[in-house]
Protein backbone atom coordinates (compact mmCIF):
# COMPACT_ATOMS: atom_id res chain seq x y z
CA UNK A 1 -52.32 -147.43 52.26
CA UNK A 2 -50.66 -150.39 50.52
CA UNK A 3 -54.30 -150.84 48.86
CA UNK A 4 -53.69 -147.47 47.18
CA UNK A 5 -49.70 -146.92 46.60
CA UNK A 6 -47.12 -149.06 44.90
CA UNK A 7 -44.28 -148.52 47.72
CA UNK A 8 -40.76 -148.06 46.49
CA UNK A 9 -36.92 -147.28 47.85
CA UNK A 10 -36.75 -145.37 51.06
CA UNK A 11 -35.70 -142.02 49.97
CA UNK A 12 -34.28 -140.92 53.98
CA UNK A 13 -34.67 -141.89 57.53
CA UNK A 14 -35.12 -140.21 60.93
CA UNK A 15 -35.11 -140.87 64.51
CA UNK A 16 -38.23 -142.38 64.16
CA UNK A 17 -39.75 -142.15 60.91
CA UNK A 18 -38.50 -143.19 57.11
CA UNK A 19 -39.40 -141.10 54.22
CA UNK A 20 -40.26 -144.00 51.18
CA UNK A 21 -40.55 -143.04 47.28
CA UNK A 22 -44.10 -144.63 46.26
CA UNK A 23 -46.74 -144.28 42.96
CA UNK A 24 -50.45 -144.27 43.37
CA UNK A 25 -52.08 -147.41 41.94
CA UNK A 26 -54.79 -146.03 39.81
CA UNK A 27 -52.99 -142.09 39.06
CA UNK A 28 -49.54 -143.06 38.27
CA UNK A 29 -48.70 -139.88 40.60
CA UNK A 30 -44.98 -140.11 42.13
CA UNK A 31 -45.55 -139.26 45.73
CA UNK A 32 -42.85 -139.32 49.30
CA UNK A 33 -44.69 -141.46 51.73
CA UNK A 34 -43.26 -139.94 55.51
CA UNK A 35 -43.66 -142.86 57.56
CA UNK A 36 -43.90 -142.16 61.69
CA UNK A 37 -43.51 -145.54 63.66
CA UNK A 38 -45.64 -144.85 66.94
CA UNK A 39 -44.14 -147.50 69.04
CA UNK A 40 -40.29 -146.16 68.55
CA UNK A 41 -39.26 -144.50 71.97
CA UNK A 42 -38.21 -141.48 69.73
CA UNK A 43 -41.62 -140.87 68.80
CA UNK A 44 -42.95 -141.35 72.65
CA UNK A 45 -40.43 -138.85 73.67
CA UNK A 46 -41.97 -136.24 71.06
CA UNK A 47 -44.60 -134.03 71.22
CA UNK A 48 -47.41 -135.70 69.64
CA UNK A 49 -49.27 -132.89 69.73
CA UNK A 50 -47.24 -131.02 67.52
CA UNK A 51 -47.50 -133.33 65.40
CA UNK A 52 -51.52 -133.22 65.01
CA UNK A 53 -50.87 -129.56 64.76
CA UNK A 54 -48.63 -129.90 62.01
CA UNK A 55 -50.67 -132.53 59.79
CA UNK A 56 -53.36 -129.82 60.80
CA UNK A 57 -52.23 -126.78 59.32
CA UNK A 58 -50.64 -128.88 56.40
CA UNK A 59 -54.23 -130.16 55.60
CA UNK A 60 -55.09 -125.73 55.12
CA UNK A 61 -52.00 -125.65 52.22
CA UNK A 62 -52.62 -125.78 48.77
CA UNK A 63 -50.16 -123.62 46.73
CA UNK A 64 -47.51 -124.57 43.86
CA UNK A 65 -44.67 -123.86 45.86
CA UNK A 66 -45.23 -125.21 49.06
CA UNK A 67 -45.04 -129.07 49.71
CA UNK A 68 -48.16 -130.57 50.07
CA UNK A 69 -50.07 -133.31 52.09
CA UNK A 70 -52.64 -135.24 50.13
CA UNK A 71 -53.35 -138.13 53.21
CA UNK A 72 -52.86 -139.61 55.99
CA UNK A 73 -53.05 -143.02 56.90
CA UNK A 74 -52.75 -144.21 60.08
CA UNK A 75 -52.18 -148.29 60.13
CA UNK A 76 -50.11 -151.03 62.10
CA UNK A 77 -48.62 -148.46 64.54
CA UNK A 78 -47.39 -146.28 61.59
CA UNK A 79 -48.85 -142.62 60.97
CA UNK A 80 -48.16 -142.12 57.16
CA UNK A 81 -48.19 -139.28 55.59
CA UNK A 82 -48.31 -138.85 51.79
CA UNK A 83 -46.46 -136.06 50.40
CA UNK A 84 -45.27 -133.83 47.28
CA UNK A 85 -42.29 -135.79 45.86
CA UNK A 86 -39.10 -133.59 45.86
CA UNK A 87 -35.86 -134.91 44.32
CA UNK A 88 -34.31 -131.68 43.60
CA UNK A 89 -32.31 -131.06 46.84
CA UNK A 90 -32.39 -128.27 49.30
CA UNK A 91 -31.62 -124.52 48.36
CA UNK A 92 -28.98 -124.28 50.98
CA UNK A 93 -26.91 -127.16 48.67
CA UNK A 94 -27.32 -125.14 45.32
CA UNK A 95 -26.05 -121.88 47.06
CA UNK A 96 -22.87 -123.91 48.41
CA UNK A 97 -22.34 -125.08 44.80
CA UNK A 98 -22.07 -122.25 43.21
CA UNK A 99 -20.54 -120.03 45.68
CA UNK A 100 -23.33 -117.45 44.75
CA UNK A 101 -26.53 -116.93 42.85
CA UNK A 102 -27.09 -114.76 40.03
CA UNK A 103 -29.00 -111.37 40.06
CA UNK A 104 -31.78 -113.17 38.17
CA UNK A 105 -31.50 -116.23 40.18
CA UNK A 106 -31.73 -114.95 43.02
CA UNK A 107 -35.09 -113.10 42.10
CA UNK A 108 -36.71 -115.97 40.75
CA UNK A 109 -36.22 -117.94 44.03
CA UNK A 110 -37.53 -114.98 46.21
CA UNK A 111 -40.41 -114.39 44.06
CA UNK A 112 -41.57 -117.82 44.44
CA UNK A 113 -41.25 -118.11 47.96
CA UNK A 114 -42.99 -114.81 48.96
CA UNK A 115 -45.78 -116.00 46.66
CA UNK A 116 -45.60 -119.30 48.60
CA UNK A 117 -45.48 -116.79 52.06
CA UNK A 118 -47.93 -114.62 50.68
CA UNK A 119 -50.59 -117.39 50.40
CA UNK A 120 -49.85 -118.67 53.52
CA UNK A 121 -50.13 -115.07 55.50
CA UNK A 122 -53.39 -115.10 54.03
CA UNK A 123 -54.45 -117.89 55.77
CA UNK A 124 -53.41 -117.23 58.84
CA UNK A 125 -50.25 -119.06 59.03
CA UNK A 126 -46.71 -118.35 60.35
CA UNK A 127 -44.16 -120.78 58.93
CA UNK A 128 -41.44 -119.53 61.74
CA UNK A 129 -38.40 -121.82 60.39
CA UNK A 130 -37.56 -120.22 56.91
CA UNK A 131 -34.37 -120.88 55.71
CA UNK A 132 -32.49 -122.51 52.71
CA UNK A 133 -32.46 -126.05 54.38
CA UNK A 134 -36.26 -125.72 54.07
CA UNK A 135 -36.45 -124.72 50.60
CA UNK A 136 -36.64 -127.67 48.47
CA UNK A 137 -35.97 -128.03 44.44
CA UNK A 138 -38.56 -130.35 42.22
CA UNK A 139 -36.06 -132.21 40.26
CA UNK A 140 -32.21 -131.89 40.12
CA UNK A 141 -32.34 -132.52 36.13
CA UNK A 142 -31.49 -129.37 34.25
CA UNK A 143 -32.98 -129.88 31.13
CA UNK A 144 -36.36 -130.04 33.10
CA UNK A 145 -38.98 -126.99 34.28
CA UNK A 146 -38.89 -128.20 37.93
CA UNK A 147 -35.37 -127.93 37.93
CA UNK A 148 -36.29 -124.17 39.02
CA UNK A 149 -39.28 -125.10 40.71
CA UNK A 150 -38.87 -124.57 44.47
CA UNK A 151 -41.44 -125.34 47.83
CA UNK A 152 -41.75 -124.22 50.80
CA UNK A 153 -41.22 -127.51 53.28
CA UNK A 154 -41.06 -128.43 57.12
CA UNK A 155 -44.66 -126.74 58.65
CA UNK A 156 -43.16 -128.72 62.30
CA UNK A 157 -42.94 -124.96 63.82
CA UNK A 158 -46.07 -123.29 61.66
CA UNK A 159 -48.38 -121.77 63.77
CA UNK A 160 -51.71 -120.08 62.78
CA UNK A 161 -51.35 -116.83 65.02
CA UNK A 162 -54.33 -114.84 65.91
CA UNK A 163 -55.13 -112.65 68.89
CA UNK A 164 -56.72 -115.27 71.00
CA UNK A 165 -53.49 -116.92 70.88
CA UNK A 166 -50.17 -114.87 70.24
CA UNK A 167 -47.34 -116.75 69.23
CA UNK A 168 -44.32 -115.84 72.17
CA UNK A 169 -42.22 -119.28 72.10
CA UNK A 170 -38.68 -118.73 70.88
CA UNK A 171 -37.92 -120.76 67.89
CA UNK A 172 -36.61 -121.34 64.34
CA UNK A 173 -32.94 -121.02 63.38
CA UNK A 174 -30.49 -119.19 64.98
CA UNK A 175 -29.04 -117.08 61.94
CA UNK A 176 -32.61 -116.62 60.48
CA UNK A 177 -34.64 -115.68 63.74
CA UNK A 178 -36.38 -112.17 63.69
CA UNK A 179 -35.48 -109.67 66.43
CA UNK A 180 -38.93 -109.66 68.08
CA UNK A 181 -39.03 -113.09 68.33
CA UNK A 182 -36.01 -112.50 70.72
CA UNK A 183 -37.03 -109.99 72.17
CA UNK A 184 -40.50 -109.74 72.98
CA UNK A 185 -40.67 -106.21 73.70
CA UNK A 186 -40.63 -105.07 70.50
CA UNK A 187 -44.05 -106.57 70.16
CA UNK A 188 -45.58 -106.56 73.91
CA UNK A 189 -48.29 -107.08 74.35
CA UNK A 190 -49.40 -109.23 71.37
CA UNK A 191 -46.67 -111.16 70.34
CA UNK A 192 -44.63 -111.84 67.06
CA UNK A 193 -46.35 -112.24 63.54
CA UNK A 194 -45.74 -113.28 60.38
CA UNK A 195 -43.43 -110.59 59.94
CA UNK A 196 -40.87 -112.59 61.30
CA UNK A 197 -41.22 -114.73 57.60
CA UNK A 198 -40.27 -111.60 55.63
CA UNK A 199 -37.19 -111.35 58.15
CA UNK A 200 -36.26 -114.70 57.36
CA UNK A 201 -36.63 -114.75 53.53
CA UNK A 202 -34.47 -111.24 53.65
CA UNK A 203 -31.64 -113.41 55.54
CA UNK A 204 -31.88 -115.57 52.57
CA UNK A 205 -32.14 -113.41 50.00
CA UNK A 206 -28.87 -111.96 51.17
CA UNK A 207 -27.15 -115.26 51.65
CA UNK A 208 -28.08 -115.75 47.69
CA UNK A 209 -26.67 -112.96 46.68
CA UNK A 210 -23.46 -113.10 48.22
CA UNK A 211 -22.55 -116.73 49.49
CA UNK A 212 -22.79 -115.52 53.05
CA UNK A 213 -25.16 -114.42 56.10
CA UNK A 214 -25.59 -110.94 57.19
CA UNK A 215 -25.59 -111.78 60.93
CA UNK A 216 -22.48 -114.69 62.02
CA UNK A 217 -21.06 -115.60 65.07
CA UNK A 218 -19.82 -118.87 66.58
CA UNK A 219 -20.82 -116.82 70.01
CA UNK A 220 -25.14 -117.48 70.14
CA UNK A 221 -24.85 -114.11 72.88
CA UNK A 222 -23.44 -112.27 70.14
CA UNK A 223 -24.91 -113.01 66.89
CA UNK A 224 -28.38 -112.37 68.60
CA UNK A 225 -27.39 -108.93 69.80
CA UNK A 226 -26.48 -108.58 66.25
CA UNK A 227 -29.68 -109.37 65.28
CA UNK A 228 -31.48 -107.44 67.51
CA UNK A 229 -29.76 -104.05 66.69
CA UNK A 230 -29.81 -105.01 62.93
CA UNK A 231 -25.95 -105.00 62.84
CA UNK A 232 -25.12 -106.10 59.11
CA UNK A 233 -23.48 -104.21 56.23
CA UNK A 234 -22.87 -105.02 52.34
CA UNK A 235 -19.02 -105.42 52.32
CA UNK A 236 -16.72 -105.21 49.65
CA UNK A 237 -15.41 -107.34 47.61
CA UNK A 238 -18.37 -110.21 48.11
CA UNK A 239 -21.19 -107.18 46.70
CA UNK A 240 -19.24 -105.69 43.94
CA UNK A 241 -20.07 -107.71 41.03
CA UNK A 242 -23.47 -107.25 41.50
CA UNK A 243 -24.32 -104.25 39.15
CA UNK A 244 -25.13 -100.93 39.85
CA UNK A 245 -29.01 -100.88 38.90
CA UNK A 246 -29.11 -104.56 40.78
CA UNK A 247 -27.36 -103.43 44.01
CA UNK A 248 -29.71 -100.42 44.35
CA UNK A 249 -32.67 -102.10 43.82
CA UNK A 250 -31.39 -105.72 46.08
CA UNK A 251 -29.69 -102.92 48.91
CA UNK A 252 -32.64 -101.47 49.23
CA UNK A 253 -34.88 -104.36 49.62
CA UNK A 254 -32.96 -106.39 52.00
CA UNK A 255 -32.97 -103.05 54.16
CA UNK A 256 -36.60 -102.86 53.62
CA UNK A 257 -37.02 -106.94 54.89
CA UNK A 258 -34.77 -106.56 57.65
CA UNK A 259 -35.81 -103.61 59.90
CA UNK A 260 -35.89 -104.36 63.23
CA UNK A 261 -39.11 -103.02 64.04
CA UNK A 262 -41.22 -104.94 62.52
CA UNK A 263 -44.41 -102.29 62.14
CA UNK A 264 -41.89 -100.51 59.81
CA UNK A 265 -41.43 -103.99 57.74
CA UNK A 266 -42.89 -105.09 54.44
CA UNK A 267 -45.14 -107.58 54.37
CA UNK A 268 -44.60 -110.41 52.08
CA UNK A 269 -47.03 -109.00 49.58
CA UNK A 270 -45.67 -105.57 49.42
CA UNK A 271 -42.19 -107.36 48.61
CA UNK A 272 -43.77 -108.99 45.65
CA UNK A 273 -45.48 -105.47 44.43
């Protein structure tokens, strides 16, 4: 690795790995080096597996808005991975910010990530942890284009679903989790699917429009039965400034994006159409 990248200040740290900013030799390309130390108890405790899986499905990715992998190295008890460089910060810090996003904003930011869903639906995959902490900005300088540019990031949960092998396991994030995935009976006998993306990006969506989730409790028992029966409204005065021709248009996609059952759903695509 050190043969091919110029490595810099360590950007983060983990349990067990450290994230380090670094610039190809021969490119001048800025990449984020994700270093995993093998021998670090951390690491023996975790699934190892899931992370071949992961570098697996990353290697599938290529698409503007979702982080990429360009190689791995594996050397001196350290996987490394080499990654998209993203200094922008995470969505979930922009909404606190401002309180809000705009009407416009808030369009541009689900656009781009159901084109980034879109793409990888088509390939099969199911990112199953969508949610602002995971949606990473390009640059945090304003007077640049990649100040707007967001990616999709963290493929840990992915999974590429297909009938050989449902996908049953109950995960992602509390607040952002579609109904089916806790309760299976909405889908028995197959399993969830990526329709449980377009659940999570409607969460969002919501969240961007109005500061706040559609489904909170500090009770786990009780914001999953809200979530299950689709218990959220559009209360006044957090939706009001949103105009008229806006709120029709936002109320009725969010209602579209999170319906319960998830045959009745839109798919990622049909949100972008």
């Amino acid at each position: 690795m050190h043969d091919f990248y110029h490595i810099g200040s360590t950007l983060g740290k983990g349990s067990f790995a450290v994230v380090k900013e670094a610039q190809h030799k021969h490119t001048g390309v800025r990449v984020a080096i994700k270093m995993i130390d093998r021998s670090n108890p951390g690491f023996v405790a975790f699934d190892a597996d899931a992370l071949r899986k992961e570098i697996a499905t990353m290697h599938r990715i290529n698409h503007r808005n979702c982080i990429r992998l360009h190689e791995v190295f594996e050397e001196q008890g350290y996987i490394c991975l080499v990654l998209d460089l993203v200094t922008g910060g995470e969505l979930f810090d922009r909404i606190i910010a401002r309180g809000h996003y705009s009407e416009k904003d808030a369009a541009e930011v689900s656009r781009d990530v159901l084109q980034a869903v879109a793409y990888l639906h088509a390939q099969g995959i199911v990112h199953r942890d969508l949610k602002p902490e995971n949606l990473l900005y390009m640059s945090n300088d304003e007077s640049m284009p990649e100040y707007k540019h967001i990616k999709v990031a963290d493929f840990g949960l992915a999974r590429c679903g297909s009938p050989d092998s449902p996908m049953r396991t109950m995960c992602g994030t509390p607040g952002y989790v579609a109904p089916e995935v806790l309760d299976p009976r909405l889908t028995a006998p197959h399993g969830y699917g990526p329709q449980i993306d377009v659940w999570s990006i409607g969460v969002v969506l919501y969240i961007m429009l109005c500061g706040f989730p559609p489904f909170y409790s500090e009770n786990t028992v009780t914001l999953f039965r809200q979530i299950r029966r689709g218990d959220y409204s559009f209360p006044s005065p957090y939706w009001d400034n949103i105009s008229d021709l806006a709120k029709a248009h936002f109320f009725d996609l969010v209602r579209r994006m999170l319906v319960v059952d998830p045959k009745q759903r839109l798919t990622a695509q049909q949100v972008i159409r």
